[in-house]
PDB file of N, CA and C in Angstrom:
ATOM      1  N   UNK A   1     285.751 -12.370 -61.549  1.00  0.00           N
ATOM      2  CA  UNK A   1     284.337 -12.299 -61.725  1.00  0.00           C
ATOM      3  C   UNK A   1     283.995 -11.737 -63.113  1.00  0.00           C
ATOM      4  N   UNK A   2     284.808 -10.981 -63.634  1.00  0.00           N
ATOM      5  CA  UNK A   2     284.436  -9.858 -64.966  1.00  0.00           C
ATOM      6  C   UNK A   2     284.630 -11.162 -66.171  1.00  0.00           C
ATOM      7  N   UNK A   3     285.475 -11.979 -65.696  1.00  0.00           N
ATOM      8  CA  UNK A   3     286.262 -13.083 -67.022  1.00  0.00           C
ATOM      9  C   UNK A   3     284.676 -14.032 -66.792  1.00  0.00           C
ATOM     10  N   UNK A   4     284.460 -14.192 -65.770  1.00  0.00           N
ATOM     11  CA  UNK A   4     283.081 -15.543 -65.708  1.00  0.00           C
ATOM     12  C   UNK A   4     281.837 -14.700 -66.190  1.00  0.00           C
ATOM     13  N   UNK A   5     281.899 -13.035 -66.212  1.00  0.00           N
ATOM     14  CA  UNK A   5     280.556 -12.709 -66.642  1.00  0.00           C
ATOM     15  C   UNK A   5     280.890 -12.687 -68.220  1.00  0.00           C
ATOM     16  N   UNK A   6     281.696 -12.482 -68.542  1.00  0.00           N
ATOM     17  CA  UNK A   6     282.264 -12.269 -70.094  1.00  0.00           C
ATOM     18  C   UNK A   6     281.586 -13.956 -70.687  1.00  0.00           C
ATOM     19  N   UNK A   7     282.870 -15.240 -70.217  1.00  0.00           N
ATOM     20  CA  UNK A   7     281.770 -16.045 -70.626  1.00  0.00           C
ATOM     21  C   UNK A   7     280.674 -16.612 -70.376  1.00  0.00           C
ATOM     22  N   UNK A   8     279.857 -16.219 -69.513  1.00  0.00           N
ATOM     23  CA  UNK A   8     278.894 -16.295 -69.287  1.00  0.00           C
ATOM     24  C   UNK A   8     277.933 -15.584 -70.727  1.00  0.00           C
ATOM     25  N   UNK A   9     277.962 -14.434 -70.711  1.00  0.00           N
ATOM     26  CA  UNK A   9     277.481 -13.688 -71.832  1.00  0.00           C
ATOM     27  C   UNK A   9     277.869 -14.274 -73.478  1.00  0.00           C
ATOM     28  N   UNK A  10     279.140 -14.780 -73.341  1.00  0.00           N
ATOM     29  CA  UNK A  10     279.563 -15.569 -74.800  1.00  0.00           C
ATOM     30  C   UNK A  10     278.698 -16.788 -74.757  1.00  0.00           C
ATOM     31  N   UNK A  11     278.259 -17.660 -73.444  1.00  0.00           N
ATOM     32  CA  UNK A  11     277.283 -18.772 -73.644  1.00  0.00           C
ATOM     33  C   UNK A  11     275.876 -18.386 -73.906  1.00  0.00           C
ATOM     34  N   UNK A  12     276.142 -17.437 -73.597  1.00  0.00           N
ATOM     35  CA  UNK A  12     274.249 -16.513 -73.679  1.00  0.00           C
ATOM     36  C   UNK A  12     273.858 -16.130 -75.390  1.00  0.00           C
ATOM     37  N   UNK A  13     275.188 -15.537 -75.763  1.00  0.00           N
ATOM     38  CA  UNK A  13     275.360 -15.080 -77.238  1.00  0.00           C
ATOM     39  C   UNK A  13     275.432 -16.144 -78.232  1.00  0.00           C
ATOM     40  N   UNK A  14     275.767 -17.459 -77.588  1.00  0.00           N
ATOM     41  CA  UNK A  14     275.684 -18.777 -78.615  1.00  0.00           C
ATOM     42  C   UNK A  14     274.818 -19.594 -78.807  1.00  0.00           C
ATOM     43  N   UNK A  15     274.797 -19.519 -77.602  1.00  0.00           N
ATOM     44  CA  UNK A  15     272.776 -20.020 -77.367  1.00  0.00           C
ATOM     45  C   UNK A  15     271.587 -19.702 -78.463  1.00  0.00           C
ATOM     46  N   UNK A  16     271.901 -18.289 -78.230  1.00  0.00           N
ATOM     47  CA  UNK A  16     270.834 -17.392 -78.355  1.00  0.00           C
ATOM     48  C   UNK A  16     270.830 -17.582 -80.423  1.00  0.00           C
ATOM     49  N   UNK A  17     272.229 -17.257 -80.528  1.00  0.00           N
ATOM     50  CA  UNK A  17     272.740 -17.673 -82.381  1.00  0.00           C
ATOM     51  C   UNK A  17     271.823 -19.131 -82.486  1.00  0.00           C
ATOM     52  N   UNK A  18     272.327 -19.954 -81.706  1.00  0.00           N
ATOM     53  CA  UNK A  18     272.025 -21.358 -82.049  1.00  0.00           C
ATOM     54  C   UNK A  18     270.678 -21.516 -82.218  1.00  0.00           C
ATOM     55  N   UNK A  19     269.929 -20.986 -81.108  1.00  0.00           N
ATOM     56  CA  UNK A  19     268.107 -20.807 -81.205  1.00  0.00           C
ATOM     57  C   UNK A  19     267.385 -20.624 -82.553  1.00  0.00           C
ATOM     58  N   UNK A  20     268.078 -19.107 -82.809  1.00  0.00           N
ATOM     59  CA  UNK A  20     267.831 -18.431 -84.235  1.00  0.00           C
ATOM     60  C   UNK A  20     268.234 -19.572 -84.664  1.00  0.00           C
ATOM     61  N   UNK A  21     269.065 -19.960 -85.399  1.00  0.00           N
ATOM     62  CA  UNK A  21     269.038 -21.086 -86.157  1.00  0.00           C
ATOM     63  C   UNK A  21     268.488 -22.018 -86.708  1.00  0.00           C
ATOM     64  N   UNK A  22     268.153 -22.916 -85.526  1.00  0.00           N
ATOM     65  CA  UNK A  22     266.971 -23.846 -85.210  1.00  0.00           C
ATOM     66  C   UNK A  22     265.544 -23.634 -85.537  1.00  0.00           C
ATOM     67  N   UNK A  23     265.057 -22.402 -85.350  1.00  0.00           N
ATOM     68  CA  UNK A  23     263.864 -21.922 -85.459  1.00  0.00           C
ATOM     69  C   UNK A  23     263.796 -21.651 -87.098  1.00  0.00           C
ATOM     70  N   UNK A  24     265.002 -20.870 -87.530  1.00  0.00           N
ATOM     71  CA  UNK A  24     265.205 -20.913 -89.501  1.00  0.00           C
ATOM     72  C   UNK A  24     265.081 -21.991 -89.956  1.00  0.00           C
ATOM     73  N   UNK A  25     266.131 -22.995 -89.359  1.00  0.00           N
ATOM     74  CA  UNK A  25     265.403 -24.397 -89.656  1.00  0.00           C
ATOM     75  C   UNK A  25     264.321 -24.979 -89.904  1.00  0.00           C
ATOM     76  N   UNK A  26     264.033 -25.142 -88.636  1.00  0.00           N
ATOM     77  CA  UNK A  26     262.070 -25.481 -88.602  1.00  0.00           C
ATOM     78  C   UNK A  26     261.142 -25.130 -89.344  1.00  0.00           C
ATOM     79  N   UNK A  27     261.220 -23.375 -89.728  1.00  0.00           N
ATOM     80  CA  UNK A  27     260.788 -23.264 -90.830  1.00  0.00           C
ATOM     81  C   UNK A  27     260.665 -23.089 -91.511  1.00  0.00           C
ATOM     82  N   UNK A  28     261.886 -23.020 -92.309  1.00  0.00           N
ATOM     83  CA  UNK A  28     262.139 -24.033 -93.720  1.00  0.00           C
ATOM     84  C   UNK A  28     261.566 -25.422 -94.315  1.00  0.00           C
ATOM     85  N   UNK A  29     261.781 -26.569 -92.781  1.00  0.00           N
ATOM     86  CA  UNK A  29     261.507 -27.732 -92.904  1.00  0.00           C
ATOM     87  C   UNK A  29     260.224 -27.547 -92.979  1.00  0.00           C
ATOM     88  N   UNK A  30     259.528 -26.944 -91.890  1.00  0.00           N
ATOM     89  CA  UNK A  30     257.555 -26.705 -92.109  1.00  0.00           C
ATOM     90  C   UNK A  30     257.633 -26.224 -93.156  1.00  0.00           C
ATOM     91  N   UNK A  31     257.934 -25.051 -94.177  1.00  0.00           N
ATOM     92  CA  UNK A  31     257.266 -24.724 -95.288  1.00  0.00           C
ATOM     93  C   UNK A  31     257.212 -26.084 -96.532  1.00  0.00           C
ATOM     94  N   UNK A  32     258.832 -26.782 -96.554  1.00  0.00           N
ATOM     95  CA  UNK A  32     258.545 -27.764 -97.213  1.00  0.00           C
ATOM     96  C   UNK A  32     257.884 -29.069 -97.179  1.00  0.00           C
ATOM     97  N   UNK A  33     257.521 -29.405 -95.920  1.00  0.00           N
ATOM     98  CA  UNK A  33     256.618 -30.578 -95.786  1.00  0.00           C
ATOM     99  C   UNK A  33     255.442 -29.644 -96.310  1.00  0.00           C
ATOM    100  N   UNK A  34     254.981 -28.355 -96.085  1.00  0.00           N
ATOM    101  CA  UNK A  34     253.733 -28.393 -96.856  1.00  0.00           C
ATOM    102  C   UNK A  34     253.191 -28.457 -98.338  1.00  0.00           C
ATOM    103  N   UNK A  35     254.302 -28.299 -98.784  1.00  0.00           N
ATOM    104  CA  UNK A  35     254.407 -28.274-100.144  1.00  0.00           C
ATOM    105  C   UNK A  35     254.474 -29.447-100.394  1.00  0.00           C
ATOM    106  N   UNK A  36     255.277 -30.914-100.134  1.00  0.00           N
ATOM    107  CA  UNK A  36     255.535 -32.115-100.296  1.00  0.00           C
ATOM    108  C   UNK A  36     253.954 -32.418 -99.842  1.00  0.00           C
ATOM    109  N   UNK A  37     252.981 -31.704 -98.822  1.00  0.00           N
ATOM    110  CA  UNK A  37     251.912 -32.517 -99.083  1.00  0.00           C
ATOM    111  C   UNK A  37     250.632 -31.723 -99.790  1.00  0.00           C
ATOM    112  N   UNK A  38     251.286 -30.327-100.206  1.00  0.00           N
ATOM    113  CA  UNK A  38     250.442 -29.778-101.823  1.00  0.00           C
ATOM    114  C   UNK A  38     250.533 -30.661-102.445  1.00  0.00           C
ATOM    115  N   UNK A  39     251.327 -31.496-102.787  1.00  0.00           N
ATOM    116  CA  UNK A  39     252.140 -32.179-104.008  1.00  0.00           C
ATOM    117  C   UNK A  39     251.156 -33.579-103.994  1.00  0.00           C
ATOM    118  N   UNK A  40     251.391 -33.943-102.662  1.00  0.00           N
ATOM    119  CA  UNK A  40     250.866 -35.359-102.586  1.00  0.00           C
ATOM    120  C   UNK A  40     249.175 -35.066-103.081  1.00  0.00           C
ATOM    121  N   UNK A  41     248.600 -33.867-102.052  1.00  0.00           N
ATOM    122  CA  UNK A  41     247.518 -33.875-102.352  1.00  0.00           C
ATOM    123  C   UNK A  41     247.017 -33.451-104.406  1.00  0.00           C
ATOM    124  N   UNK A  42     247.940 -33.088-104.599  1.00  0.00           N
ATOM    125  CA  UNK A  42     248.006 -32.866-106.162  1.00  0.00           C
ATOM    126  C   UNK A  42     248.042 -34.149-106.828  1.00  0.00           C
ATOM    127  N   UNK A  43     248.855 -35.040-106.280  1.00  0.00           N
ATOM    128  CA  UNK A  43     249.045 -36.285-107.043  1.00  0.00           C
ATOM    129  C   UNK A  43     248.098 -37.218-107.320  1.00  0.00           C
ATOM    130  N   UNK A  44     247.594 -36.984-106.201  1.00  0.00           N
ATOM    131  CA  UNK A  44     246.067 -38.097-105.438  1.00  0.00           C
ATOM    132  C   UNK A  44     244.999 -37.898-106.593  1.00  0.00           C
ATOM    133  N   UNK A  45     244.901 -36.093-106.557  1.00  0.00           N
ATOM    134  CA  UNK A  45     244.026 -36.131-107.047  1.00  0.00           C
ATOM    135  C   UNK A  45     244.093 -36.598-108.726  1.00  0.00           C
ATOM    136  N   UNK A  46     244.924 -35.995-109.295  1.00  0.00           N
ATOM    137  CA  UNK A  46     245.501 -36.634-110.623  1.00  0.00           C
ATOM    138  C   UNK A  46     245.172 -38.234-110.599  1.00  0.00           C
ATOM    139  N   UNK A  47     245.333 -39.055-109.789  1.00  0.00           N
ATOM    140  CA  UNK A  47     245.677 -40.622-109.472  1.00  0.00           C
ATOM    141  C   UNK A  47     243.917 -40.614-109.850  1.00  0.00           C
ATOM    142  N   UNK A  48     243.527 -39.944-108.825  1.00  0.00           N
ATOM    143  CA  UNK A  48     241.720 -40.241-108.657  1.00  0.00           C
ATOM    144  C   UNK A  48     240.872 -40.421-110.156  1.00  0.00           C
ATOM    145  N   UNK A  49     241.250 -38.930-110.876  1.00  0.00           N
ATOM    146  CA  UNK A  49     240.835 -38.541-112.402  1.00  0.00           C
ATOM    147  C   UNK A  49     241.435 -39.526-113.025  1.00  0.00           C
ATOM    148  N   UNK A  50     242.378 -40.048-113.452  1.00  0.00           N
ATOM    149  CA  UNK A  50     242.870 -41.223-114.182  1.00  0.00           C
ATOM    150  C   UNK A  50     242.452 -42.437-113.646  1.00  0.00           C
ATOM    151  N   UNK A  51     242.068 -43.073-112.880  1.00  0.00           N
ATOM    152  CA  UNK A  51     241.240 -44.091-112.886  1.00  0.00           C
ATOM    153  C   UNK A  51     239.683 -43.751-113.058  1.00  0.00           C
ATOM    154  N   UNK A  52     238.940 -42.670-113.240  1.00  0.00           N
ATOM    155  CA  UNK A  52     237.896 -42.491-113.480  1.00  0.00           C
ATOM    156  C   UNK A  52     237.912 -42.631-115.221  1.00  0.00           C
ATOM    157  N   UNK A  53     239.339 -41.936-115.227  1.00  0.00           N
ATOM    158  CA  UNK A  53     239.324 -41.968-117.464  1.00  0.00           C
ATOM    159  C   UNK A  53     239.404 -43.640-117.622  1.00  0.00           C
ATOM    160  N   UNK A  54     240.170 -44.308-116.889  1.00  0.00           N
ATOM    161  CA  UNK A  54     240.479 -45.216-116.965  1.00  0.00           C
ATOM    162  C   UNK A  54     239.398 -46.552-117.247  1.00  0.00           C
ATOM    163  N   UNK A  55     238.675 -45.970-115.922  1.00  0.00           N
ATOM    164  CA  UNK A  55     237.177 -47.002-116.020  1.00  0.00           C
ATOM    165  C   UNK A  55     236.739 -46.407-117.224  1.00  0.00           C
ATOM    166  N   UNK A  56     236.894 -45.298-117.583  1.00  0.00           N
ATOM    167  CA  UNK A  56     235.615 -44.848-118.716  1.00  0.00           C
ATOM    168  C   UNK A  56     236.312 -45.422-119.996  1.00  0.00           C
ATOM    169  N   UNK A  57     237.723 -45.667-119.864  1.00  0.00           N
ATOM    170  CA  UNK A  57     237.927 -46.374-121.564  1.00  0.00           C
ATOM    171  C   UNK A  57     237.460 -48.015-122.201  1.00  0.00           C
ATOM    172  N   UNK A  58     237.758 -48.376-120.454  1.00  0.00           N
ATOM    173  CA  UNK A  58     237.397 -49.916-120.705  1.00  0.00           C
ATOM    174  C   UNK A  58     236.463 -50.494-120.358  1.00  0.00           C
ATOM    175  N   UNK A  59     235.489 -49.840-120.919  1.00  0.00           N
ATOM    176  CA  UNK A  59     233.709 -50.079-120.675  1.00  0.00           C
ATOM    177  C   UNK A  59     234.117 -50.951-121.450  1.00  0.00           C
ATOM    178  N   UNK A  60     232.986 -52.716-121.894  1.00  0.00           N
ATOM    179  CA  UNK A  60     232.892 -54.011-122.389  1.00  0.00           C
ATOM    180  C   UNK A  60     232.404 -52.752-124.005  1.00  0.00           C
ATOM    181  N   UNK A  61     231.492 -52.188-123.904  1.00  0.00           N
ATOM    182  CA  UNK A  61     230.673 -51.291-125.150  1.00  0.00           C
ATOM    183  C   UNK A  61     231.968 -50.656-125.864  1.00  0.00           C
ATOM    184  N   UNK A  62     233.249 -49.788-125.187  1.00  0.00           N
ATOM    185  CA  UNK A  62     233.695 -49.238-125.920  1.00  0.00           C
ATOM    186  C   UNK A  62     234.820 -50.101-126.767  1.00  0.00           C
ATOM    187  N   UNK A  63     235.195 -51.263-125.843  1.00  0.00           N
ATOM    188  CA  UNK A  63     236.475 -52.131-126.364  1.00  0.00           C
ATOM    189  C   UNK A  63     235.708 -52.881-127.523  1.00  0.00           C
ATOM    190  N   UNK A  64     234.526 -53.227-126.789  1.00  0.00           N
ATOM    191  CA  UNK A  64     234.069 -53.997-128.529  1.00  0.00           C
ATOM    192  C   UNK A  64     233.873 -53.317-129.758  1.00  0.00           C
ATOM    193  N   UNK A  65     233.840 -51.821-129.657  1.00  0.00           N
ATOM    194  CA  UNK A  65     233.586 -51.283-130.603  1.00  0.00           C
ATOM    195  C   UNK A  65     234.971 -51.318-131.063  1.00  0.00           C
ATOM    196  N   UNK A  66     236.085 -50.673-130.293  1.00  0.00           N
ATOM    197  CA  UNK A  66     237.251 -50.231-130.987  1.00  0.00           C
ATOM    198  C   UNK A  66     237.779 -51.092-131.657  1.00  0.00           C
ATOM    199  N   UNK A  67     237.422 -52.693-130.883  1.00  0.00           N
ATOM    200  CA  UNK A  67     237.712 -54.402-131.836  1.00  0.00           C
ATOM    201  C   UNK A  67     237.278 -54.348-132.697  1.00  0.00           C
ATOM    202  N   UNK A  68     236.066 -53.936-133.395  1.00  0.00           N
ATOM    203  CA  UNK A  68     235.440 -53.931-134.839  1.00  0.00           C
ATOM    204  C   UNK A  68     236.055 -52.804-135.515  1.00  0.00           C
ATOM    205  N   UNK A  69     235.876 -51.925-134.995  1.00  0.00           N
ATOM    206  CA  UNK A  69     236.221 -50.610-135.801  1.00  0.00           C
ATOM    207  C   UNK A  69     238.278 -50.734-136.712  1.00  0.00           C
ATOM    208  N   UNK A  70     238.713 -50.400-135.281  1.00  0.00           N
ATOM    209  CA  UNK A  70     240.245 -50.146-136.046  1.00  0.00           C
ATOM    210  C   UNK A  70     241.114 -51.457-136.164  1.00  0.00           C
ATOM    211  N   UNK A  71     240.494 -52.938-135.505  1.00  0.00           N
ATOM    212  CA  UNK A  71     241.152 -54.195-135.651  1.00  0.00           C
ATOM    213  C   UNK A  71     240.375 -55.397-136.187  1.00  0.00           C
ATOM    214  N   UNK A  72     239.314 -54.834-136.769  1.00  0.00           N
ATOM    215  CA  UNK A  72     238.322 -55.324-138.057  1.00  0.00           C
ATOM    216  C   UNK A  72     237.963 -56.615-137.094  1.00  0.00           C
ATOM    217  N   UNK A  73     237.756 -57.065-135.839  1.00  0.00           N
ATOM    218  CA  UNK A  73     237.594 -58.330-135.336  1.00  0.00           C
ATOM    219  C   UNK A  73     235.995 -58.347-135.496  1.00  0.00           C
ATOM    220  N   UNK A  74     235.652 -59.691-135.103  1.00  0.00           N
ATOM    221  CA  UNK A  74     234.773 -60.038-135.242  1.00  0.00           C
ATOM    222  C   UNK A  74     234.507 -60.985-134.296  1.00  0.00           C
ATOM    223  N   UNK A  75     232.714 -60.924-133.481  1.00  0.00           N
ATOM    224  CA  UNK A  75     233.032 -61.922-132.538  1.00  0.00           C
ATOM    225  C   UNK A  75     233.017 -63.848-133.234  1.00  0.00           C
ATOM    226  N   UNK A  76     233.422 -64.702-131.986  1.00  0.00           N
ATOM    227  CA  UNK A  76     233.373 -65.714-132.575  1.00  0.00           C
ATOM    228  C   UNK A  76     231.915 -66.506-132.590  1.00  0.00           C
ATOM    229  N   UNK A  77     231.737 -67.476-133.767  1.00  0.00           N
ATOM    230  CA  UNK A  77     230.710 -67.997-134.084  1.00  0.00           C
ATOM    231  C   UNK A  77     231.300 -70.070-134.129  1.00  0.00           C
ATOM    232  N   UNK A  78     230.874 -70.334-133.928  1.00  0.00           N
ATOM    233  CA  UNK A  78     231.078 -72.083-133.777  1.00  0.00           C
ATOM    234  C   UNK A  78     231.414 -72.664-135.289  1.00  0.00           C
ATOM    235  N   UNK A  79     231.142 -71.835-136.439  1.00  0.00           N
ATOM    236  CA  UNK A  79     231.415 -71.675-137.933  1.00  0.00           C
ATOM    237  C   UNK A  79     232.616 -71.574-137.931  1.00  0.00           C
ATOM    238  N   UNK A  80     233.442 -70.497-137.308  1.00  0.00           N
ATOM    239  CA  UNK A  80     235.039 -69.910-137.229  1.00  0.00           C
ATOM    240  C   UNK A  80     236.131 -70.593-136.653  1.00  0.00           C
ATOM    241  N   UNK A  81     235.000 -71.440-135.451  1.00  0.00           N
ATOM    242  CA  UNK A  81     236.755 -71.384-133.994  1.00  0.00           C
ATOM    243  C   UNK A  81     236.963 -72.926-135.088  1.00  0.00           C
ATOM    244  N   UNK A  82     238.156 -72.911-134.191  1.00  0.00           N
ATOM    245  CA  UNK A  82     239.188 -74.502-134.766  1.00  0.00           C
ATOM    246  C   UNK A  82     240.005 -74.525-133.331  1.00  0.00           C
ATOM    247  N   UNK A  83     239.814 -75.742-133.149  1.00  0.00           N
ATOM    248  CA  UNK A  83     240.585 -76.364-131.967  1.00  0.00           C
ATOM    249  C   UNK A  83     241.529 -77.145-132.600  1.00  0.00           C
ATOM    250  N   UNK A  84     242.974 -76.662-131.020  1.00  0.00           N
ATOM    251  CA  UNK A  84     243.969 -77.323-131.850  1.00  0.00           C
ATOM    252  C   UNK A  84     244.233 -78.436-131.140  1.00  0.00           C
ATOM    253  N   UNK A  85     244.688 -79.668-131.154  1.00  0.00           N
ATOM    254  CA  UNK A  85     245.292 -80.477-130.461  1.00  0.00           C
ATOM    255  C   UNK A  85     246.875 -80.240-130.241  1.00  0.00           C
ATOM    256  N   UNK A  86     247.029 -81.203-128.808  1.00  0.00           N
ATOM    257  CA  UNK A  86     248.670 -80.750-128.826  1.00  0.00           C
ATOM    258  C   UNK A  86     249.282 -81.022-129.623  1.00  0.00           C
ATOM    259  N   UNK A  87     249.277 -82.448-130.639  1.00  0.00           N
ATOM    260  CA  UNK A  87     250.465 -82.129-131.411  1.00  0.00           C
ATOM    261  C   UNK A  87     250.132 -81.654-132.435  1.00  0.00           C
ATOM    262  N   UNK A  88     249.819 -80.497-132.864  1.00  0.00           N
ATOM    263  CA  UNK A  88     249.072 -79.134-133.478  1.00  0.00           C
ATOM    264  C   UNK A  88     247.761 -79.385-134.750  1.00  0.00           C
ATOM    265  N   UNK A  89     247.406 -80.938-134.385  1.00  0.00           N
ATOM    266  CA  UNK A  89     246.660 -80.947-135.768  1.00  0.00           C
ATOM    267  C   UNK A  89     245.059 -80.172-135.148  1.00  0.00           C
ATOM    268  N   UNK A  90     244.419 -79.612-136.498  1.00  0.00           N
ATOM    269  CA  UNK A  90     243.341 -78.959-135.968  1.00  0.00           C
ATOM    270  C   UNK A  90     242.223 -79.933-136.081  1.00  0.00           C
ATOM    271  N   UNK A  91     241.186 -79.686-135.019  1.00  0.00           N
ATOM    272  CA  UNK A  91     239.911 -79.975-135.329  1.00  0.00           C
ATOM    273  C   UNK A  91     238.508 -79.428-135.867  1.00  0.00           C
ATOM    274  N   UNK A  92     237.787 -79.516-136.599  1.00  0.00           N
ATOM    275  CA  UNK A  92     236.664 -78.638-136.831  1.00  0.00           C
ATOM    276  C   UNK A  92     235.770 -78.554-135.170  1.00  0.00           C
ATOM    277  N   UNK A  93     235.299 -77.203-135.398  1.00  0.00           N
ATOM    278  CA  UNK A  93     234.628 -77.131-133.870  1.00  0.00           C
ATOM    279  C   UNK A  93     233.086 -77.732-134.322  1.00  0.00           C
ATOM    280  N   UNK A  94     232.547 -77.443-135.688  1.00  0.00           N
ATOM    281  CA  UNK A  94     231.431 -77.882-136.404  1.00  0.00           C
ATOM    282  C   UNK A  94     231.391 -79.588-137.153  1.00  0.00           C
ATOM    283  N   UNK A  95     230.836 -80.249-136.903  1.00  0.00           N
ATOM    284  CA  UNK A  95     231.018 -81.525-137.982  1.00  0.00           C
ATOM    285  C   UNK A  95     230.640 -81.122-139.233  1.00  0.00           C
ATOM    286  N   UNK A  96     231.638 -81.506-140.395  1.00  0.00           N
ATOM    287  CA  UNK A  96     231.529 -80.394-141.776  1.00  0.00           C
ATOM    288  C   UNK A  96     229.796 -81.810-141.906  1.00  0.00           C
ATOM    289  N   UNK A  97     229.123 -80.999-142.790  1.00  0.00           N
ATOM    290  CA  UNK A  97     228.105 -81.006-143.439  1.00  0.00           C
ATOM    291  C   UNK A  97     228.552 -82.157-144.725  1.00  0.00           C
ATOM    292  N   UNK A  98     227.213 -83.199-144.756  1.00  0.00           N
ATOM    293  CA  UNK A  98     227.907 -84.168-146.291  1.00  0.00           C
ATOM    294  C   UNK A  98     227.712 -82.685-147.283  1.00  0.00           C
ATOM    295  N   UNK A  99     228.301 -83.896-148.239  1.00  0.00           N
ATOM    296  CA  UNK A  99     227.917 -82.892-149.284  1.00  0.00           C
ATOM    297  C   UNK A  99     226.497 -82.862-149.851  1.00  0.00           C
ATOM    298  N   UNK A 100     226.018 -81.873-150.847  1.00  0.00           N
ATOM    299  CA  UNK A 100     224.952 -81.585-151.287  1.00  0.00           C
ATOM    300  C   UNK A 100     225.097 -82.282-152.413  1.00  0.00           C
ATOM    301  N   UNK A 101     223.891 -83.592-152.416  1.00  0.00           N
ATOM    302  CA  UNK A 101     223.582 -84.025-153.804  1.00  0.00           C
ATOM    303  C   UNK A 101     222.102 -83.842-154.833  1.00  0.00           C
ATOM    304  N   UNK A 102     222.392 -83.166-155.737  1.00  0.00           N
ATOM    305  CA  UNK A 102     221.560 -82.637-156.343  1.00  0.00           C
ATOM    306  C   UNK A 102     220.134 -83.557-156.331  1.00  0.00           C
ATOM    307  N   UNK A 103     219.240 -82.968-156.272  1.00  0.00           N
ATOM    308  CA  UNK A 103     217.749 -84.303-155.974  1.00  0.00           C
ATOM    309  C   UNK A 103     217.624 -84.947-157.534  1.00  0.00           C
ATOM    310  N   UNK A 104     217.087 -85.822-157.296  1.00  0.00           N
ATOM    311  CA  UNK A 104     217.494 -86.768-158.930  1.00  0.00           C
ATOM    312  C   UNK A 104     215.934 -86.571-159.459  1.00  0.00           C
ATOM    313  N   UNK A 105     215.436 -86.625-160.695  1.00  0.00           N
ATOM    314  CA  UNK A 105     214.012 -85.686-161.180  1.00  0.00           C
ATOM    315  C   UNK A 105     213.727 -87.496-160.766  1.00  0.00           C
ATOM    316  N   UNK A 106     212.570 -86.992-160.181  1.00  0.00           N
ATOM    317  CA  UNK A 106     211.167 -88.086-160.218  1.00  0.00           C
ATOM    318  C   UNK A 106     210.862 -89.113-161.553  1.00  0.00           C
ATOM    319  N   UNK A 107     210.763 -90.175-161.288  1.00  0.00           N
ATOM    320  CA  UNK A 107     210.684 -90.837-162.431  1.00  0.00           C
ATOM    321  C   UNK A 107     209.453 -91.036-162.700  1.00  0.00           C
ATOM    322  N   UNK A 108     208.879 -90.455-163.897  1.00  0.00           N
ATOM    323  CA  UNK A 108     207.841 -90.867-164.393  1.00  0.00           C
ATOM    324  C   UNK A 108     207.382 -91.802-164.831  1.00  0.00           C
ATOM    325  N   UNK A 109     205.917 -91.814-164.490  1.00  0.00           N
ATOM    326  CA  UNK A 109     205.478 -93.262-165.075  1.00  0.00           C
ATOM    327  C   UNK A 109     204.594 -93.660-165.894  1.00  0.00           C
ATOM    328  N   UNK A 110     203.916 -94.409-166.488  1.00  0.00           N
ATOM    329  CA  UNK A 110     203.002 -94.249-167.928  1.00  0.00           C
ATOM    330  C   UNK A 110     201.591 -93.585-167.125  1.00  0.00           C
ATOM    331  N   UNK A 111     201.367 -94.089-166.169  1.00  0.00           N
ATOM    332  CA  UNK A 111     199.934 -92.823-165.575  1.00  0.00           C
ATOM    333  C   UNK A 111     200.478 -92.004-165.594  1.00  0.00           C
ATOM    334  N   UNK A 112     201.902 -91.184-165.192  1.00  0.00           N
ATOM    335  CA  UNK A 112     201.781 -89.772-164.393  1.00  0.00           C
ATOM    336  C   UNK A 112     201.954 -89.104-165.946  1.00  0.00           C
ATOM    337  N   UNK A 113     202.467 -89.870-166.833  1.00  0.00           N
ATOM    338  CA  UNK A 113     202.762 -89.155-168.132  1.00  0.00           C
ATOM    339  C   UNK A 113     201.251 -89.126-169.116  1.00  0.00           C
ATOM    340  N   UNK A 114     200.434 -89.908-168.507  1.00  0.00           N
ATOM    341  CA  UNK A 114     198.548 -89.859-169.416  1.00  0.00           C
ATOM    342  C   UNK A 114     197.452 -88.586-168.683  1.00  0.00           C
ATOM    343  N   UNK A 115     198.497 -88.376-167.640  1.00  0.00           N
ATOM    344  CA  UNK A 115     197.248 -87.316-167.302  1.00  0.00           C
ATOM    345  C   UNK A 115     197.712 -85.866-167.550  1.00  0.00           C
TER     346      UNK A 115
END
């Protein structure tokens, strides 16, 4: 009887180790899931603020400016574009203009030269 209470008490004493254990475990594991979701909730919010900078860089107002300003562009005008065909010859997007011929002087005539 003394040998079955002995291990009896050694299953009681391992148990009891093993419990403790488990419970150190747990929370360990709970302290770090809360932190993994400090983290997340840290991240989110970071994520949130950068698409707010994000929208705010690529307003249509600020990109066109930064196109003029530091990449000298300019928008297009029907004067500028050139279309290409596939086998690369270009076309005018405008039909060029004849040329300018100077107006020829009026010919005078023996009235317009008596008065």
């Amino acid at each position: 009887m003394a040998r079955l209470n002995l291990l009896l008490l050694m299953a009681v004493i391992a148990t009891s180790l093993y419990l403790v254990h488990t419970q150190y475990r747990s929370r360990q594991l709970y302290t770090e899931l809360d932190r993994v979701q400090q983290e997340a909730r840290r991240l989110e919010t970071d994520h949130d603020r950068l698409q707010v900078e994000k929208r705010a860089q690529a307003t249509p107002l600020r990109v066109e400016k930064l196109a003029k300003e530091q990449l000298q562009m300019r928008t297009t005008t029907p004067a500028i574009t050139q279309y290409v065909r596939p086998d690369g010859s270009v076309i005018p997007a405008v039909a060029p203009l004849p040329p300018v011929v100077p107006p020829k002087p009026a010919a005078t005539t023996a009235r317009g030269a008596a008065r």
